[in-house]
Each structure stands twice: as structure tokens, then as C-alpha cells.
Protein backbone atom coordinates (compact mmCIF):
# COMPACT_ATOMS: atom_id res chain seq x y z
CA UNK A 1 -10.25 12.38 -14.94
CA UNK A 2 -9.58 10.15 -12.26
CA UNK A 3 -11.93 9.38 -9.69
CA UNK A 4 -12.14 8.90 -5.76
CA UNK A 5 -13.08 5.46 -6.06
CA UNK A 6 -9.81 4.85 -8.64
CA UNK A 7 -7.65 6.40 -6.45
CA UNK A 8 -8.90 4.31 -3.53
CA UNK A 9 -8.77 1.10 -5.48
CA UNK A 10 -5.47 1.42 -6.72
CA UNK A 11 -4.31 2.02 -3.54
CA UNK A 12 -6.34 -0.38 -1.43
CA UNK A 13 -4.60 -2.90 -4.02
CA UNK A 14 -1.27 -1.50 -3.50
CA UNK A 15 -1.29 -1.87 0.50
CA UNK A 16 -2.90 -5.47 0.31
CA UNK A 17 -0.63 -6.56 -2.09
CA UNK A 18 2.53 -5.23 -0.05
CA UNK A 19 0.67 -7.07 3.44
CA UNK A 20 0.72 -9.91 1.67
CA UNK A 21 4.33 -9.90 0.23
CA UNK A 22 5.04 -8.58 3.44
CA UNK A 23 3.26 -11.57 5.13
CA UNK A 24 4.39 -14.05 2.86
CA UNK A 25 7.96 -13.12 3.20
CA UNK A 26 7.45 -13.53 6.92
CA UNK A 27 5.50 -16.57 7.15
CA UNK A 28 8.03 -18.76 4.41
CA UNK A 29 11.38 -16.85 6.66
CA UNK A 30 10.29 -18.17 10.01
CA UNK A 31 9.26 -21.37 8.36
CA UNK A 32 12.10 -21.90 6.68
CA UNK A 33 14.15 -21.06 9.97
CA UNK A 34 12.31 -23.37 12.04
CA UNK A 35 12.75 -26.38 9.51
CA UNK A 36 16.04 -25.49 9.06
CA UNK A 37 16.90 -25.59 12.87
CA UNK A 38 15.12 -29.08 13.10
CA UNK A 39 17.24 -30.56 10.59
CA UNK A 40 20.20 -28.73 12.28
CA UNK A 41 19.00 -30.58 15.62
CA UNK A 42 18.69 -33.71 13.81
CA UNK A 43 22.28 -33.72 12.54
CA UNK A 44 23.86 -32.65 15.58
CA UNK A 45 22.08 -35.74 17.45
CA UNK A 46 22.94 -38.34 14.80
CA UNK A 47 26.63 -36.32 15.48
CA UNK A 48 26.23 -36.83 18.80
CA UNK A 49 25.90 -40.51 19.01
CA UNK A 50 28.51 -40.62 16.85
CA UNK A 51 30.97 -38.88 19.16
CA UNK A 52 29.80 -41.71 22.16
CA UNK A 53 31.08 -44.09 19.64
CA UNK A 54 34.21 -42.92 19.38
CA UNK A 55 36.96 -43.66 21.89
CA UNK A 56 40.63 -43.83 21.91
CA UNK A 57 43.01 -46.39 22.44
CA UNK A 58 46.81 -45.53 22.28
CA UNK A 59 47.64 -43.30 20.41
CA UNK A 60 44.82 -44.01 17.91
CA UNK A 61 41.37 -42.96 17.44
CA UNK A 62 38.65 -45.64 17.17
CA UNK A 63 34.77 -45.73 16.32
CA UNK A 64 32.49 -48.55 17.41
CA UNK A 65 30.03 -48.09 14.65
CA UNK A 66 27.42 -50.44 13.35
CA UNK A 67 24.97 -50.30 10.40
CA UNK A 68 22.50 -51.89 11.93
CA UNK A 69 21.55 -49.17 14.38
CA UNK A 70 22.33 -46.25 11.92
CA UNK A 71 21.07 -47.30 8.84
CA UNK A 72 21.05 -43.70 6.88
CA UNK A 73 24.95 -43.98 7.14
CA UNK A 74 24.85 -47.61 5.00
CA UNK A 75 25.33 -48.00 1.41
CA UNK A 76 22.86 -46.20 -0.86
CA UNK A 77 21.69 -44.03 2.41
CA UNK A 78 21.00 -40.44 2.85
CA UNK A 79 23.74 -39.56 5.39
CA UNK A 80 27.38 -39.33 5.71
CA UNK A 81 29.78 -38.99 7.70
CA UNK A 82 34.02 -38.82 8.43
CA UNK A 83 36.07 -38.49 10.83
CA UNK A 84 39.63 -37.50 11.02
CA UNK A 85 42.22 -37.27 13.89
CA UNK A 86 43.21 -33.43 14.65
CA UNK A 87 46.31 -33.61 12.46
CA UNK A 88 44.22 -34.82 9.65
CA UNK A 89 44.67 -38.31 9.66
CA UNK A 90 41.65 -40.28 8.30
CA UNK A 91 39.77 -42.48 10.96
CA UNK A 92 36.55 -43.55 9.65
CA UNK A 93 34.15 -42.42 6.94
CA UNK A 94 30.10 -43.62 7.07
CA UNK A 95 30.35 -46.79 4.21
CA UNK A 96 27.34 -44.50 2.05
CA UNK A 97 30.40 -42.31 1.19
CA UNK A 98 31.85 -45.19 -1.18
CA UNK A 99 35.03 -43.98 -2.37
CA UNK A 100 34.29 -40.59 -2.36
CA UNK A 101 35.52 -38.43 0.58
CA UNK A 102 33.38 -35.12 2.91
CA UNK A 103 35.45 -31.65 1.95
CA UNK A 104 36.95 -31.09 5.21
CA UNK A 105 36.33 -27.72 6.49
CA UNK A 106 39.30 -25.65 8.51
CA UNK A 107 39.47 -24.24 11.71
CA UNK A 108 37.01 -26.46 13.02
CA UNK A 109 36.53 -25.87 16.62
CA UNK A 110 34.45 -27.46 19.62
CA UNK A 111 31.80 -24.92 19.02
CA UNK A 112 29.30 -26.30 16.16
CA UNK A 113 29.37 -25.20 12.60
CA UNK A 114 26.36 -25.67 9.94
CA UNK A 115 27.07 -25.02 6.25
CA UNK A 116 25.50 -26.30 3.13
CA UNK A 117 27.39 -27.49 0.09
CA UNK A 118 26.85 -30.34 -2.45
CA UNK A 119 27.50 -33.90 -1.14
CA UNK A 120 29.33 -36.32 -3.37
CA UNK A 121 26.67 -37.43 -5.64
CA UNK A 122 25.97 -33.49 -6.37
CA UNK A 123 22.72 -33.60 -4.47
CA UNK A 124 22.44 -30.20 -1.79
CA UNK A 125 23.14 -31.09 1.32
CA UNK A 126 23.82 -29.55 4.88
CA UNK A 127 26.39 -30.71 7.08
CA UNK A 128 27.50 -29.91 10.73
CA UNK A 129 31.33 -30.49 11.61
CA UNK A 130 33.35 -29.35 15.13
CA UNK A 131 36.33 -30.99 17.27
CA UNK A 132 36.00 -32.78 20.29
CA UNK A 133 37.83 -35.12 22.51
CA UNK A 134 36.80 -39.07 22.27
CA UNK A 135 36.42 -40.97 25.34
CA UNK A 136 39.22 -42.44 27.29
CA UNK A 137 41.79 -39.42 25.85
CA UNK A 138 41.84 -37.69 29.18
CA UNK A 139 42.09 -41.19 31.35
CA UNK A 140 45.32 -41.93 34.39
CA UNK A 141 46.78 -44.23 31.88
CA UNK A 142 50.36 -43.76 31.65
CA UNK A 143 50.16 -44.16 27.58
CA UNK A 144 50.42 -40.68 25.71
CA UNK A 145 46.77 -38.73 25.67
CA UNK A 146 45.53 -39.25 21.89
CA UNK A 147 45.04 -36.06 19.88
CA UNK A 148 41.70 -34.68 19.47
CA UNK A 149 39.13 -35.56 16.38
CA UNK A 150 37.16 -33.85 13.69
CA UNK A 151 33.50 -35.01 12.88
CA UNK A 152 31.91 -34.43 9.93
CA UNK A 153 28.16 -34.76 9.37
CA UNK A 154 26.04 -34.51 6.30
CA UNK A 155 22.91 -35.23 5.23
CA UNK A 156 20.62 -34.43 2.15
CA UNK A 157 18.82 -32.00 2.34
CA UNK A 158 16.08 -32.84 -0.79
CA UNK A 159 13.20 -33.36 1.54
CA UNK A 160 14.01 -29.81 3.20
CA UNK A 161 14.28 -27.90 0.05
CA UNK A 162 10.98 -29.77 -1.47
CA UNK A 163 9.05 -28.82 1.44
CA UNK A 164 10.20 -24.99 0.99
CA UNK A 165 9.66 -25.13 -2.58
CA UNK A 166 6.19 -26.55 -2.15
CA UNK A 167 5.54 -23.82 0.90
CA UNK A 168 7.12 -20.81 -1.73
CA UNK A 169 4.17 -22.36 -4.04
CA UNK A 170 1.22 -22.36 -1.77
CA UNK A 171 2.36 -18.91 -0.13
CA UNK A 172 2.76 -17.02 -4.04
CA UNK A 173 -0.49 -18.96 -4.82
CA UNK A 174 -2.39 -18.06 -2.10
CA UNK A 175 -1.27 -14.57 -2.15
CA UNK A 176 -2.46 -14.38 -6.06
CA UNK A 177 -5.74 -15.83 -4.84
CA UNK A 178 -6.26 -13.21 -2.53
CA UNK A 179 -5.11 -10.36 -4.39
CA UNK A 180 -7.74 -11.26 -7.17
CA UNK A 181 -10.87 -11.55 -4.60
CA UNK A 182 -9.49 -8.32 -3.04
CA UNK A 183 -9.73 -6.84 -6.50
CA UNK A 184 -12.81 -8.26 -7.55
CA UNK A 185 -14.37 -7.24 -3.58
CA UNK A 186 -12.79 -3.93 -3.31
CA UNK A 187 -14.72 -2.01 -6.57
CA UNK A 188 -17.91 -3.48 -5.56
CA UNK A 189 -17.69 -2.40 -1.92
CA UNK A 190 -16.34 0.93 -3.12
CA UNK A 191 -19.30 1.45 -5.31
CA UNK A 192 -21.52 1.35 -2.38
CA UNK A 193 -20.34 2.80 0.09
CA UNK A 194 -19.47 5.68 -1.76
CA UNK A 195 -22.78 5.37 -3.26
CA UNK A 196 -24.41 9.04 -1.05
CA UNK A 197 -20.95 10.64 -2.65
CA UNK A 198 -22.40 10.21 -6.35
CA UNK A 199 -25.77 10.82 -5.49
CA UNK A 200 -24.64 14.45 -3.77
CA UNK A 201 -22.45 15.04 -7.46
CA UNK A 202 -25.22 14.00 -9.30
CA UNK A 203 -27.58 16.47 -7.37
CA UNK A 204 -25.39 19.14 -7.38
CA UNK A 205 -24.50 18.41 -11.30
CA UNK A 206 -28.38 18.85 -11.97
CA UNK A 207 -28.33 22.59 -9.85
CA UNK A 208 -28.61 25.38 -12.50
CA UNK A 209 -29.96 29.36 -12.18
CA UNK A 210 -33.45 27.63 -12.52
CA UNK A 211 -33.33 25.23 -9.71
CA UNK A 212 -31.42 27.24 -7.48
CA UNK A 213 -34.56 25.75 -4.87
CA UNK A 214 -33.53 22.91 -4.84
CA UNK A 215 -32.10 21.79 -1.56
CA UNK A 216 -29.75 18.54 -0.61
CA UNK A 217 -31.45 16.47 2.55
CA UNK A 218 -28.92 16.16 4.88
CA UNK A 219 -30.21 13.93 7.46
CA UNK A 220 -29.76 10.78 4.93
CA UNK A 221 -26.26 11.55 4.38
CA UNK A 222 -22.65 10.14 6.13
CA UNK A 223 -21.46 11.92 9.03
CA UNK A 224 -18.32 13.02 6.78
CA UNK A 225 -21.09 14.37 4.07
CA UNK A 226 -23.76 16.01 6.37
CA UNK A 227 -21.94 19.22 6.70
CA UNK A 228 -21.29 19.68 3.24
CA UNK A 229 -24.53 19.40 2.16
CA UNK A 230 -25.44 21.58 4.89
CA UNK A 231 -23.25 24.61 3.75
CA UNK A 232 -24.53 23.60 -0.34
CA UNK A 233 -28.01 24.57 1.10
CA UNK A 234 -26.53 27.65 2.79
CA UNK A 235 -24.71 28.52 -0.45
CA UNK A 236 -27.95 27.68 -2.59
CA UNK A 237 -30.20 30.30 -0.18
CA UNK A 238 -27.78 33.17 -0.57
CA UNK A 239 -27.77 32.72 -4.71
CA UNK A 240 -31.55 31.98 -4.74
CA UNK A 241 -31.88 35.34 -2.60
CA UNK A 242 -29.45 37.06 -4.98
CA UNK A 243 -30.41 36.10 -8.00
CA UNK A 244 -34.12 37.13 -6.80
CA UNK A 245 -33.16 40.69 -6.13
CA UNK A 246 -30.70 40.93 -9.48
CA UNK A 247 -34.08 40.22 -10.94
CA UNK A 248 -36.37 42.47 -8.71
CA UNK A 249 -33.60 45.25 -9.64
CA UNK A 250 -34.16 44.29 -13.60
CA UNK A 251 -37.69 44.74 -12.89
CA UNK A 252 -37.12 48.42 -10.66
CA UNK A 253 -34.81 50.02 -13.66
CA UNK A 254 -37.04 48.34 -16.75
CA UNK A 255 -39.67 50.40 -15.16
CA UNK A 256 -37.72 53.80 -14.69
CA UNK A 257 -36.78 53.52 -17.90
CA UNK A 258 -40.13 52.92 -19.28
CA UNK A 259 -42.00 56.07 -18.38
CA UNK A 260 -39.44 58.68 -19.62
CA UNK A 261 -39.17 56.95 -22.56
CA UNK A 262 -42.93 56.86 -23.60
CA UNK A 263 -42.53 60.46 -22.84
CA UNK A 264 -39.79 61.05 -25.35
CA UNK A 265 -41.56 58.39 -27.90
CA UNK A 266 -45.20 60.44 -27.79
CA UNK A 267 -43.53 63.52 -28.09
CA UNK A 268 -41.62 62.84 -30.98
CA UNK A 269 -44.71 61.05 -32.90
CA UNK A 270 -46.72 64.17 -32.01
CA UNK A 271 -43.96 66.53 -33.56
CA UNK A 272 -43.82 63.76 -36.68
CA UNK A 273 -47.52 64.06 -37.12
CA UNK A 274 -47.75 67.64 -36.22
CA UNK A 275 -44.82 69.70 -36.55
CA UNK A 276 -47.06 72.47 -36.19
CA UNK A 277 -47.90 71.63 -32.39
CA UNK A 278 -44.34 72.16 -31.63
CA UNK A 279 -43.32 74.69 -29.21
CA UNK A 280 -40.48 75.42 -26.65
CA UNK A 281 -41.94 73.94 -24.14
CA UNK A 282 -41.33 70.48 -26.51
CA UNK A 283 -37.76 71.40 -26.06
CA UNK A 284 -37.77 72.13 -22.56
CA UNK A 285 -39.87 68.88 -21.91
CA UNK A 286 -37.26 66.24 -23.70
CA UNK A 287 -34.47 68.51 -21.84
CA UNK A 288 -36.48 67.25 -18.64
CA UNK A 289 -36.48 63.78 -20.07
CA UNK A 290 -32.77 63.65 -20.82
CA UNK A 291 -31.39 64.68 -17.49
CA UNK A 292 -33.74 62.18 -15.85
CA UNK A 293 -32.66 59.54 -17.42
CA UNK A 294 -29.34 60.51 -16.85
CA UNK A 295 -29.52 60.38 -13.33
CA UNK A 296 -30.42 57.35 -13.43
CA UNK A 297 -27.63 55.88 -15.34
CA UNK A 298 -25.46 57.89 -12.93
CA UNK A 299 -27.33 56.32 -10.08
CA UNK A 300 -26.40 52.66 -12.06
CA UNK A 301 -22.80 53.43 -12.44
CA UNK A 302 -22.60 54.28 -9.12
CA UNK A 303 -23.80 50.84 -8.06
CA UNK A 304 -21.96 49.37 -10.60
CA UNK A 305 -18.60 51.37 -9.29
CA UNK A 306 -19.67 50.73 -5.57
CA UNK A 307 -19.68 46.97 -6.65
CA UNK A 308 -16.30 46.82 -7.50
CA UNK A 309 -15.11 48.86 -4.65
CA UNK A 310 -13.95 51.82 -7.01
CA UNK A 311 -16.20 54.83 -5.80
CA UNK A 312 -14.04 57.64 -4.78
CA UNK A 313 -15.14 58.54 -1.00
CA UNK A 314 -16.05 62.22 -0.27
CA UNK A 315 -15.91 62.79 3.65
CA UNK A 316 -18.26 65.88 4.68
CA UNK A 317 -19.12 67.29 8.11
């Protein structure tokens, strides 16, 4: 038979485990957004100062760009980049790129785009890409204006996904943590709060036809419990009071019964012993006997019928 306090534990462990999924989910979400748009901010500015050094000259696209102030882009770094010329033609690519080559993405456009993908050494990485127009294309030079140029930016993104991985870990670990002190803490605080609640079964299991006395104090109790104990007291003074006049009746109809029936034993011993005494008056005597004591169990049907709410009603003027 389950109990209240089962029901409320395995509940109370329910909802605290789903706040804390809950919680969890939304705690490692925004995190992960937030990191994610910081290394988004980072590539577009390492982007951007690669679009200052860019410039054209002609008909050709050119970039001024030196290792020694963007070291992730040399040999053995952690960040890449290309760039091509709107048709496609190759301009530059970041000297960490080797002889490998950034998958160029299509329909690039001026507007930013952030994707991840796996860089050329298979590592994850996240890149940003977009079209824009280098400096000195839109100049009163009588040469023809240069076409535009697509930039490619990537970076690894290792550091990113360790710090996630490590935040998924602390999060699920946490959350396991306080799952188990919520289910060692919940039973025990169960237990005593709902300490009155057993007490008032335990006092109520003890209540038999012998103790029907017995009364529940009610000023002790829980506001949610005083009225119930109130009404069990109400409930145990009607039964007491019943089952005092159930036995006060007993006691009324043992006695009824007991007189005409010393009459009817005394006058059969004296016929027994002396069958000589007996006379018609004898007979007219137990006659007497009979039809009182069948009033009375006319009288206890009655009752009895009245009881169950099957006494035929005679109306009379």
C-alpha cells in the first residue's frame, strides 16, 4: 500500500530532478551562446583587420600582411585564413594553411556568415566568411574599379568545445550531487513533518468498541489536521452515546424477558413435581405468559422494521 510520504517523495524527486535538467539545460544553452558569440566577435575582428589590409591596385587585389603582428595565422598556428577575388581567383591564404586550401563557401555576401566545419588538419573549427570591397576599389583613378573579394576566416575551436565539455561535466555532476542530498533530505524532512499525521493513524488505529472514550487533542495538531480530529471526536461521542443505549436497550429487553420467563419456568417445575396441583387456571396463566411475550417481540420487530425504514404507515384521524 503506498503511502503519503511515498507519493510525496517520488514526486518531490520527480520535480527537482526536472528543475534541475531544466536548469542545467538553461544554464550550459546561454553559456554556450555567450562563448560562442565571443569567439564569433573574435573572428570577425581578426577578419576585420584583415580587410584594412587589403587594398587594390589595378586590376588586382593585394594584402599587406605580416606575421609578425598576427602570429595565429603563421606556420603551426591556430588560425587561417584565404582570400579570393569575387570571380574566384586566389589572392592570399594565411601561411598556417600550408598547402592545404579553406572550402570556399557560395553565395557569400557582405552580410557575415558563421559556420563550423573541420579545418584542414581535421580538428573542429568555426569560421566566418562575407564579401567586401578593399580599399582604393572605389577611388577617381581612371584605371578599371577592381572586383570585389571574399574573406575567409577560421579558427579552432578546441579550447571552445573543451570548455563546454568541461561545463556539460560540472553541470550533470552537480545536478547528480544535488539530486542525491535532495533524496537523502527529502525522506527525513518528510518523516517529520508528517510526523502529527502518523500519530492521528496510530490513535485512531488503537480506537475499538472499548475505547470508544478516547478522544484526539486537537489543539497540538496542524492547522490542516485540527478539524479532522475535531469531527473524529464528534464521530467518537455519537458511537460512544450509541453504543451506550444499544447496551441500556440489551439491558431493558434482558429484563422483560426475564420475569415472564421465571413465570413459565416455576410453573412448569411445579406441574413436573406436582401434576396434581394443576388446574385451568395453569393454562390460562402460561396463555397470559405467551401473549406477553409476544408483544414484546412484536414491539422488537417493530423497532427493528422502523430501523430499516420498512414499517407500513397507517394514517388515522
Amino acid at each position: 500500500m503506498k503511502t503519503i510520504r511515498q507519493q510525496l517523495t517520488r514526486r518531490l524527486l520527480l520535480s527537482v530532478g526536472l528543475l534541475l535538467v531544466v536548469a542545467g539545460a538553461a544554464v550550459y544553452f546561454s553559456t554556450r551562446a555567450a562563448l560562442t558569440a565571443q569567439f564569433d566577435a573574435a573572428l570577425a575582428a581578426k577578419a576585420q583587420a584583415l580587410t584594412t589590409l587589403t587594398e587594390t591596385k589595378g586590376d588586382r587585389i593585394e594584402i599587406e600582411f605580416s606575421d609578425e603582428h598576427m602570429r595565429g595565422f603563421d606556420v603551426g598556428g591556430h588560425d587561417f585564413f584565404e582570400l579570393w577575388q569575387e570571380d574566384g581567383k586566389p589572392v592570399e591564404r594565411s601561411p598556417s594553411l600550408r598547402d592545404e586550401r579553406l572550402p570556399r563557401r557560395p553565395n557569400l555576401a557582405a552580410e557575415p556568415v558563421f559556420w563550423n566545419f573541420a579545418l584542414p588538419d581535421g580538428k573542429p573549427g568555426r569560421a566566418i566568411g562575407f564579401k567586401f570591397t578593399p580599399q582604393g576599389a572605389e577611388d577617381d583613378s581612371p584605371e578599371p574599379a577592381a572586383p570585389g573579394a571574399l574573406l575567409e576566416v577560421a579558427s579552432a575551436r578546441g579550447d571552445l568545445d573543451r570548455t563546454l565539455a568541461v561545463l556539460r561535466l560540472v553541470l550533470a555532476g552537480g545536478g547528480l550531487l544535488s539530486l542525491a542530498a535532495t533524496a537523502m533530505l527529502v525522506p527525513r524532512v518528510l518523516r517529520r513533518e508528517l510526523l502529527p499525521l502518523q500519530r492521528l493513524a496510530d490513535e485512531t488505529a488503537r480506537i475499538d468498541a472499548n475505547s470508544l472514550s478516547a478522544r484526539f487533542p486537537a489543539e497540538d495538531l496542524p492547522g490542516e489536521l485540527a478539524p479532522i480530529a475535531s469531527r473524529l471526536n464528534e464521530l467518537l461521542a455519537r458511537l460512544e452515546d450509541s453504543f451506550e443505549r444499544e447496551r441500556q436497550f440489551s439491558s431493558d429487553v434482558a429484563h422483560e424477558f426475564r420475569t415472564p420467563v421465571a413465570e413459565l419456568r416455576s410453573l412448569a417445575e411445579l406441574t413436573i413435581k406436582l401434576p396434581d396441583t394443576r388446574t385451568i387456571n395453569t393454562d390460562y396463566e402460561v396463555l397470559a405468559i405467551a401473549r406477553h411475550l409476544e408483544s414484546i417481540l412484536t414491539q422488537l420487530l417493530a423497532l427493528a422494521r422502523g430501523e430499516r425504514a420498512s414499517l407500513p404507515v397507517s394514517r388515522e384521524r
